[in-house]
PDB file of N, CA and C in Angstrom:
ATOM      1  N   UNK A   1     -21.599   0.146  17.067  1.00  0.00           N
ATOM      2  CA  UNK A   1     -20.967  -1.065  16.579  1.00  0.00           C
ATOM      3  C   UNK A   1     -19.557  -1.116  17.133  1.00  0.00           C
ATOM      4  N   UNK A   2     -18.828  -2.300  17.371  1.00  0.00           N
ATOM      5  CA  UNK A   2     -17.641  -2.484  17.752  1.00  0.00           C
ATOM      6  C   UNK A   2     -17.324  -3.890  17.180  1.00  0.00           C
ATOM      7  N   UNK A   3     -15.878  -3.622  16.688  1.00  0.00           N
ATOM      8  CA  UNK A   3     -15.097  -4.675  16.214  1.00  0.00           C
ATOM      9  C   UNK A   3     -13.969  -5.143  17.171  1.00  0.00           C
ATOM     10  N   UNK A   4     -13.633  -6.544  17.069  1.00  0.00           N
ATOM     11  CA  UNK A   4     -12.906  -7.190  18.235  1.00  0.00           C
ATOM     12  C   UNK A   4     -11.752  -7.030  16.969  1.00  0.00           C
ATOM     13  N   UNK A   5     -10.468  -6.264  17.028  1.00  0.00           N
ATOM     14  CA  UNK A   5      -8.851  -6.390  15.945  1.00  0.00           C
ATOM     15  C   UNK A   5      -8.114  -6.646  17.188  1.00  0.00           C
ATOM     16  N   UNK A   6      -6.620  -6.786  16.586  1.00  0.00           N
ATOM     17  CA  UNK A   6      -5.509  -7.802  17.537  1.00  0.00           C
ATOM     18  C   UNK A   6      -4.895  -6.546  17.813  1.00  0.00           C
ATOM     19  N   UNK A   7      -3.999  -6.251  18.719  1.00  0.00           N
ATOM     20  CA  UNK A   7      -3.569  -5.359  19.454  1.00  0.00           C
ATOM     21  C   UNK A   7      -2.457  -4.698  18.616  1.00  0.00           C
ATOM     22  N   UNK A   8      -1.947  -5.359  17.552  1.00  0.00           N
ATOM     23  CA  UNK A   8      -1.216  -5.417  16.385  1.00  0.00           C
ATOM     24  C   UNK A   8      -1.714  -4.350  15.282  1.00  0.00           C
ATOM     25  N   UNK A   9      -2.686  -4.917  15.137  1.00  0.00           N
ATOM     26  CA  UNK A   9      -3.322  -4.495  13.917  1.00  0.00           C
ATOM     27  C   UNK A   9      -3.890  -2.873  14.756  1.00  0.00           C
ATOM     28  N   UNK A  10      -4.195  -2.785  15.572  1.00  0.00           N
ATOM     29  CA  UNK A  10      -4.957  -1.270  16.159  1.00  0.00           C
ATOM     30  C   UNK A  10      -3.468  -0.526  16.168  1.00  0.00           C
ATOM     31  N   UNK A  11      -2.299  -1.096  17.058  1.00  0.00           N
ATOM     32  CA  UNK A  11      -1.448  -0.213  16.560  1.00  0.00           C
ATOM     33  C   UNK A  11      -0.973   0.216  15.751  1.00  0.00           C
ATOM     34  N   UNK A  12      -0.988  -0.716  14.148  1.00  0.00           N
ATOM     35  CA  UNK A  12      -0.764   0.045  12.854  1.00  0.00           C
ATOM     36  C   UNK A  12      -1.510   0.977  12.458  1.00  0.00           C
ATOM     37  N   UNK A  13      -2.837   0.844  12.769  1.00  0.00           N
ATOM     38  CA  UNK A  13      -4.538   1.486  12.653  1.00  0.00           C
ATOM     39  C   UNK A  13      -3.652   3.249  12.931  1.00  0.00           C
ATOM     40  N   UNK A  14      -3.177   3.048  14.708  1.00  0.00           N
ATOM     41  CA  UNK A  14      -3.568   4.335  15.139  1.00  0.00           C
ATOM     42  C   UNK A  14      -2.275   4.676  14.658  1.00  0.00           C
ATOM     43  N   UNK A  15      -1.041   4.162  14.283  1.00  0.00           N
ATOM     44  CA  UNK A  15       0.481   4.771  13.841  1.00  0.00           C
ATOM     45  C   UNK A  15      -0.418   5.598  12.372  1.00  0.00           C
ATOM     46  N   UNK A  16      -0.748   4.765  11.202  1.00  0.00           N
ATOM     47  CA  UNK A  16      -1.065   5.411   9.625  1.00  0.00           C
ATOM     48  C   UNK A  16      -1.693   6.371  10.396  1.00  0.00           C
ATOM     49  N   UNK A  17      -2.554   6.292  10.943  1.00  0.00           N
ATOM     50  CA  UNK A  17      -3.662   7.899  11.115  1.00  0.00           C
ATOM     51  C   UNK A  17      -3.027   8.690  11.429  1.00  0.00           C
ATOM     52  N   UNK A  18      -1.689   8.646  12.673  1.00  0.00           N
ATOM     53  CA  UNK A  18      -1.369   9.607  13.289  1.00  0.00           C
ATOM     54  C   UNK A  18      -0.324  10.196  11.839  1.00  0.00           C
ATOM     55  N   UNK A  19       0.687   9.463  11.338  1.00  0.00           N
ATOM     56  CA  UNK A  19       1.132   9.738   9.660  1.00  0.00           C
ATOM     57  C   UNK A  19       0.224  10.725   9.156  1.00  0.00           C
ATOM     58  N   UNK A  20      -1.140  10.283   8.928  1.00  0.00           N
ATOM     59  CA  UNK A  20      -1.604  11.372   8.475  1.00  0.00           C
ATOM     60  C   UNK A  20      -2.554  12.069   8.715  1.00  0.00           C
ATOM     61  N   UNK A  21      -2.784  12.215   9.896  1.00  0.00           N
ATOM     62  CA  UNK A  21      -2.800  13.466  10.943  1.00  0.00           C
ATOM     63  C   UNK A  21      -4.773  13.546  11.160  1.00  0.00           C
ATOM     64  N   UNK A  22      -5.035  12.110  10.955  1.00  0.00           N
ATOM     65  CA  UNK A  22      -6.179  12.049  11.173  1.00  0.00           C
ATOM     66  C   UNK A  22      -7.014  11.274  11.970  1.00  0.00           C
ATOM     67  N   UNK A  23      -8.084  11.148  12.599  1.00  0.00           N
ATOM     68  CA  UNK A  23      -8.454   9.931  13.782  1.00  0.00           C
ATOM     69  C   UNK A  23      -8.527   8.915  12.819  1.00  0.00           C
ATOM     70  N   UNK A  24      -8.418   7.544  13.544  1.00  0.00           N
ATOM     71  CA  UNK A  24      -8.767   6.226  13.188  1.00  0.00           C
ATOM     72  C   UNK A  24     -10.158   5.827  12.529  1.00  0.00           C
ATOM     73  N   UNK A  25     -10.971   6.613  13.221  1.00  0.00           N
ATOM     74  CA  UNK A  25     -12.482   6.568  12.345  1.00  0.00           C
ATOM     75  C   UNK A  25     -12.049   7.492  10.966  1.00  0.00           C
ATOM     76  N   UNK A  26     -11.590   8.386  10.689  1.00  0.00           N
ATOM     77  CA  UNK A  26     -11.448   9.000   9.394  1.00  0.00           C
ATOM     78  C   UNK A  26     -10.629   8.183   8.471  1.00  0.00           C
ATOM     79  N   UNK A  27      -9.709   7.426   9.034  1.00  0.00           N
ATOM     80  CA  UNK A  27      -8.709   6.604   8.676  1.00  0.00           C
ATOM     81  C   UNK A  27      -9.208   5.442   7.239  1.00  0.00           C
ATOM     82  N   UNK A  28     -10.233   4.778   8.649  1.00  0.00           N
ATOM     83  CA  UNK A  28     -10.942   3.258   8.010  1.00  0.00           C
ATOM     84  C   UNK A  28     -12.242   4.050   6.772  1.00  0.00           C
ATOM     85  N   UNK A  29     -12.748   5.067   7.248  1.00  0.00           N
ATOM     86  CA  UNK A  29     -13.358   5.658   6.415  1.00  0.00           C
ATOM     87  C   UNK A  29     -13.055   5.838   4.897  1.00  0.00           C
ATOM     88  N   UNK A  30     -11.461   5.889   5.037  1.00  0.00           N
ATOM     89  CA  UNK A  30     -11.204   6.621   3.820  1.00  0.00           C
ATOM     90  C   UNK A  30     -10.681   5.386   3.419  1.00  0.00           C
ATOM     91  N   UNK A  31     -10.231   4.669   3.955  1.00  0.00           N
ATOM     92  CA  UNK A  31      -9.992   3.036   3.361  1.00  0.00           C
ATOM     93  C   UNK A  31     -11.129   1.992   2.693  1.00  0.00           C
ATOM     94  N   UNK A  32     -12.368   2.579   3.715  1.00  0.00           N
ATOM     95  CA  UNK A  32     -13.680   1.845   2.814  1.00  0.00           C
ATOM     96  C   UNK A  32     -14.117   2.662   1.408  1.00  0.00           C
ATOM     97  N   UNK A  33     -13.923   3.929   1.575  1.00  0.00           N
ATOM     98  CA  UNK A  33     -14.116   4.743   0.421  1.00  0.00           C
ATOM     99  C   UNK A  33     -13.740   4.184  -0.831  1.00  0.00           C
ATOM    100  N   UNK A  34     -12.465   4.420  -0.783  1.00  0.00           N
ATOM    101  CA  UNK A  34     -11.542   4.138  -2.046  1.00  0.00           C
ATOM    102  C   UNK A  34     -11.415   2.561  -1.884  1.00  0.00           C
ATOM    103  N   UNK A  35     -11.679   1.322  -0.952  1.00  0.00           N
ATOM    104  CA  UNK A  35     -11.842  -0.029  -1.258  1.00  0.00           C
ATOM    105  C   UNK A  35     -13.327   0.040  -2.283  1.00  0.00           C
ATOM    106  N   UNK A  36     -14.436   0.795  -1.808  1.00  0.00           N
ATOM    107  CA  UNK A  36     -15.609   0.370  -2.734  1.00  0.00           C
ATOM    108  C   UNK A  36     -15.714   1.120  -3.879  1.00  0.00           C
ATOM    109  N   UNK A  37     -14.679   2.468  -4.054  1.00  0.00           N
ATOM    110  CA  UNK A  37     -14.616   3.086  -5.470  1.00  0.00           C
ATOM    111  C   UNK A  37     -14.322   1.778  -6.689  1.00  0.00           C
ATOM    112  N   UNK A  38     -12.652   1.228  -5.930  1.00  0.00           N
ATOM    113  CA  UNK A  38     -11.945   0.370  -6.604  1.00  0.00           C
ATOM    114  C   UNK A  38     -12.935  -0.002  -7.131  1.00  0.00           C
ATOM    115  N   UNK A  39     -13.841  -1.043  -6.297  1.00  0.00           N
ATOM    116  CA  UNK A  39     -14.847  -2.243  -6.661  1.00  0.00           C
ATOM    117  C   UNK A  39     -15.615  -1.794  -7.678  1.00  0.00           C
ATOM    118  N   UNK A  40     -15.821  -0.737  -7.652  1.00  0.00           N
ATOM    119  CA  UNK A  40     -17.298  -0.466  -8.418  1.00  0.00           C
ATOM    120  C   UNK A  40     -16.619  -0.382 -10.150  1.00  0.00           C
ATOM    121  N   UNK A  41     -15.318   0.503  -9.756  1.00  0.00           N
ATOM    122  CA  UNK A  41     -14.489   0.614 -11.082  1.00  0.00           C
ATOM    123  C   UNK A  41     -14.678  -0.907 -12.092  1.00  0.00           C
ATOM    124  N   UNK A  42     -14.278  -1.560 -11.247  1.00  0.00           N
ATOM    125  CA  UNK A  42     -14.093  -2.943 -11.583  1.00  0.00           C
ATOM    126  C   UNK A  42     -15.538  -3.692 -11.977  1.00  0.00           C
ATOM    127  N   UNK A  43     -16.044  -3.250 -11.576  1.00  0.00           N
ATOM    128  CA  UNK A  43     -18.222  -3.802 -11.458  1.00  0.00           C
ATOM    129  C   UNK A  43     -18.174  -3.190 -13.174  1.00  0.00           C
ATOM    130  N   UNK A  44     -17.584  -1.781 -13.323  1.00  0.00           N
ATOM    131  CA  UNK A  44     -18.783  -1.157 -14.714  1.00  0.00           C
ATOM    132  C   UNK A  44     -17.914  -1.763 -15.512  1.00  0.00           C
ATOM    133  N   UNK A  45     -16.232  -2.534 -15.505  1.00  0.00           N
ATOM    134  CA  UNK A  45     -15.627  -3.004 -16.287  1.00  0.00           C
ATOM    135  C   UNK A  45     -16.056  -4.051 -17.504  1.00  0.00           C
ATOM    136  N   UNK A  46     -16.374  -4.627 -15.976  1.00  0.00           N
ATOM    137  CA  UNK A  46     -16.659  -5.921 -15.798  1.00  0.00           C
ATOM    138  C   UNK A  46     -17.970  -6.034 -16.873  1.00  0.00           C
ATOM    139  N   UNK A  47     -19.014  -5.238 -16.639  1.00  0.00           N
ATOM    140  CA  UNK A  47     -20.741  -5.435 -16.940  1.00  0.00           C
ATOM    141  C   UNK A  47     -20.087  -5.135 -18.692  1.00  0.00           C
ATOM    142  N   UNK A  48     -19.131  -4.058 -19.307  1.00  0.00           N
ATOM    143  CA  UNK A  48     -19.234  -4.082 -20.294  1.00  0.00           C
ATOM    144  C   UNK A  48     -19.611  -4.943 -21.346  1.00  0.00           C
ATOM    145  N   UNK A  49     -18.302  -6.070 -21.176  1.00  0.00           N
ATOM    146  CA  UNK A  49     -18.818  -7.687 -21.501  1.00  0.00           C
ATOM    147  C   UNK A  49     -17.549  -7.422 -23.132  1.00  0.00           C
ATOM    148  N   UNK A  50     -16.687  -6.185 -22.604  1.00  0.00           N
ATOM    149  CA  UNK A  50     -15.756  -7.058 -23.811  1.00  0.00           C
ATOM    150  C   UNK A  50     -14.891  -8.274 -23.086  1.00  0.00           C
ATOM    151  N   UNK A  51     -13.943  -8.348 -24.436  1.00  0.00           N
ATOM    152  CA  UNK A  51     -12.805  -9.433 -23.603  1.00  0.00           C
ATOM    153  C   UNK A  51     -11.728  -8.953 -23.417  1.00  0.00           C
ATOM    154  N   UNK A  52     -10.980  -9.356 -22.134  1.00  0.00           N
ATOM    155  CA  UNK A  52      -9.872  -8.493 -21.947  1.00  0.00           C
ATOM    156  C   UNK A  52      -8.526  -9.902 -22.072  1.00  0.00           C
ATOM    157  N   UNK A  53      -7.916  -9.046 -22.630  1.00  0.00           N
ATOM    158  CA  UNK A  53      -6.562  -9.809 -23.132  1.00  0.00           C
ATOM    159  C   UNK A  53      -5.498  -9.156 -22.436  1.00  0.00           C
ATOM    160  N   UNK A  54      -4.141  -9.725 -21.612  1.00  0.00           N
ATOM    161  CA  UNK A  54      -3.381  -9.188 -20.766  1.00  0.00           C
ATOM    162  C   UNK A  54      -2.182  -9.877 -22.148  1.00  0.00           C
ATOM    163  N   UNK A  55      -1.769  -8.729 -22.470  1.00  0.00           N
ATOM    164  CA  UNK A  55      -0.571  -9.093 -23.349  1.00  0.00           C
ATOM    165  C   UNK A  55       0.842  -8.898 -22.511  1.00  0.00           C
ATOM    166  N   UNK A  56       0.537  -8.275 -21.758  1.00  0.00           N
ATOM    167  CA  UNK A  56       1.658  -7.739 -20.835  1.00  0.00           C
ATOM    168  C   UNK A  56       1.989  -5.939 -21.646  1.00  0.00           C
ATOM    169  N   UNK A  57       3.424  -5.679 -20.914  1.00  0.00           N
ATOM    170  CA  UNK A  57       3.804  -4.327 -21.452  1.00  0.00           C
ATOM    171  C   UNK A  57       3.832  -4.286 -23.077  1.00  0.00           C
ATOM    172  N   UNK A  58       3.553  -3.213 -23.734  1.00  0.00           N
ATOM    173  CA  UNK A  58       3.398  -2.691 -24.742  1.00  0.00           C
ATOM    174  C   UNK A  58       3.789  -1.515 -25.168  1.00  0.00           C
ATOM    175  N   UNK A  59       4.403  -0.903 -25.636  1.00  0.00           N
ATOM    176  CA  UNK A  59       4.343   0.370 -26.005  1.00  0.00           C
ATOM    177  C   UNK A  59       3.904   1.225 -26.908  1.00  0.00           C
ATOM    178  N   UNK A  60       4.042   2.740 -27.202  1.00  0.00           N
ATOM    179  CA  UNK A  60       2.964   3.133 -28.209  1.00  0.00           C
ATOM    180  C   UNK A  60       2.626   2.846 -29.247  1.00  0.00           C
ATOM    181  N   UNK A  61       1.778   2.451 -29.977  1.00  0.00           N
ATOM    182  CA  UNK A  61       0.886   1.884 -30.978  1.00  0.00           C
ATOM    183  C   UNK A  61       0.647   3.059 -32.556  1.00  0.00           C
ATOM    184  N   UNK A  62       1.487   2.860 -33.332  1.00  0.00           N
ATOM    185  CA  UNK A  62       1.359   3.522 -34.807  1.00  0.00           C
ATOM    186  C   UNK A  62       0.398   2.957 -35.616  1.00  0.00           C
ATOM    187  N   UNK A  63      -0.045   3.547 -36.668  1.00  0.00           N
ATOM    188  CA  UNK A  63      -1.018   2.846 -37.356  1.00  0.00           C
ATOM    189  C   UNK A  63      -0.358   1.968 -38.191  1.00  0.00           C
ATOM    190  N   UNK A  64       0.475   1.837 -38.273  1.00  0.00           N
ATOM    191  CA  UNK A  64       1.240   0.685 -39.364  1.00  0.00           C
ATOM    192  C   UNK A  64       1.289  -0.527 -38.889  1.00  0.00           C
ATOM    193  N   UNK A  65       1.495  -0.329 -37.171  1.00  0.00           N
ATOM    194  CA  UNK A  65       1.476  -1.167 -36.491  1.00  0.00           C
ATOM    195  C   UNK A  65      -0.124  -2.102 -36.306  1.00  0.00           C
ATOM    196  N   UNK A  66      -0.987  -1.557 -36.523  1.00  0.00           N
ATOM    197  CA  UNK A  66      -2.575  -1.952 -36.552  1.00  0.00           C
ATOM    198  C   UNK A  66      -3.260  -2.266 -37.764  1.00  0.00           C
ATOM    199  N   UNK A  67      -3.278  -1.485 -38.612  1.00  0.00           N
ATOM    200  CA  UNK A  67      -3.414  -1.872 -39.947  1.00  0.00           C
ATOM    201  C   UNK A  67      -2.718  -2.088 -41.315  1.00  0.00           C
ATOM    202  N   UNK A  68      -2.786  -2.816 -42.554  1.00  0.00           N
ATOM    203  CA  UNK A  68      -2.305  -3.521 -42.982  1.00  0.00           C
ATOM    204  C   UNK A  68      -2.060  -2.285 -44.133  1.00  0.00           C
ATOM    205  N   UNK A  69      -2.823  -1.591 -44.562  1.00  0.00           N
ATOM    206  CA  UNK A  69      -3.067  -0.297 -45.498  1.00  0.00           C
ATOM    207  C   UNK A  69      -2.115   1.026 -45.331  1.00  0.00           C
ATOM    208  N   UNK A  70      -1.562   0.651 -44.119  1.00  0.00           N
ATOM    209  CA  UNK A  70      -0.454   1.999 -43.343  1.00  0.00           C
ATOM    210  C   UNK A  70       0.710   1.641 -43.993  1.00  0.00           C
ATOM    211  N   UNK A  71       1.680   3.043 -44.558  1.00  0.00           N
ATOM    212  CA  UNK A  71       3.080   2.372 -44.799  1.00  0.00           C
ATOM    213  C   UNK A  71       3.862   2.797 -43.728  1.00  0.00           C
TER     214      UNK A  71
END
């Protein structure tokens, strides 16, 4: 298989690999890896089927703070 990338993009390709001291095929390898871990993370999230609420930052949570019975 061969992919047609811009002369741009191969030189960032082969600069990160050489950073970290590995060929370009090990490179994209390890970029598809951890791109389809992400995904999948996100897949079993997802299938749970709660609801997710983004409150933003929060910090640690006491029980007084949660229930009404806490003093």
């Amino acid at each position: 298989m061969s992919l047609s990338i811009s002369p741009d993009i191969e030189a960032l390709l082969a600069d990160e690999a050489r950073k970290q001291g590995v060929s370009v095929d090990a490179l994209l390898r390890r970029l598809i890896e951890n791109h389809a871990a992400s995904g999948d993370a996100a897949a079993q999230v997802a299938d749970v089927g709660l609801p997710v609420l983004h409150l933003g930052p929060m910090g640690p949570l006491h029980r007084r703070d949660i229930y009404e019975d806490a003093d």
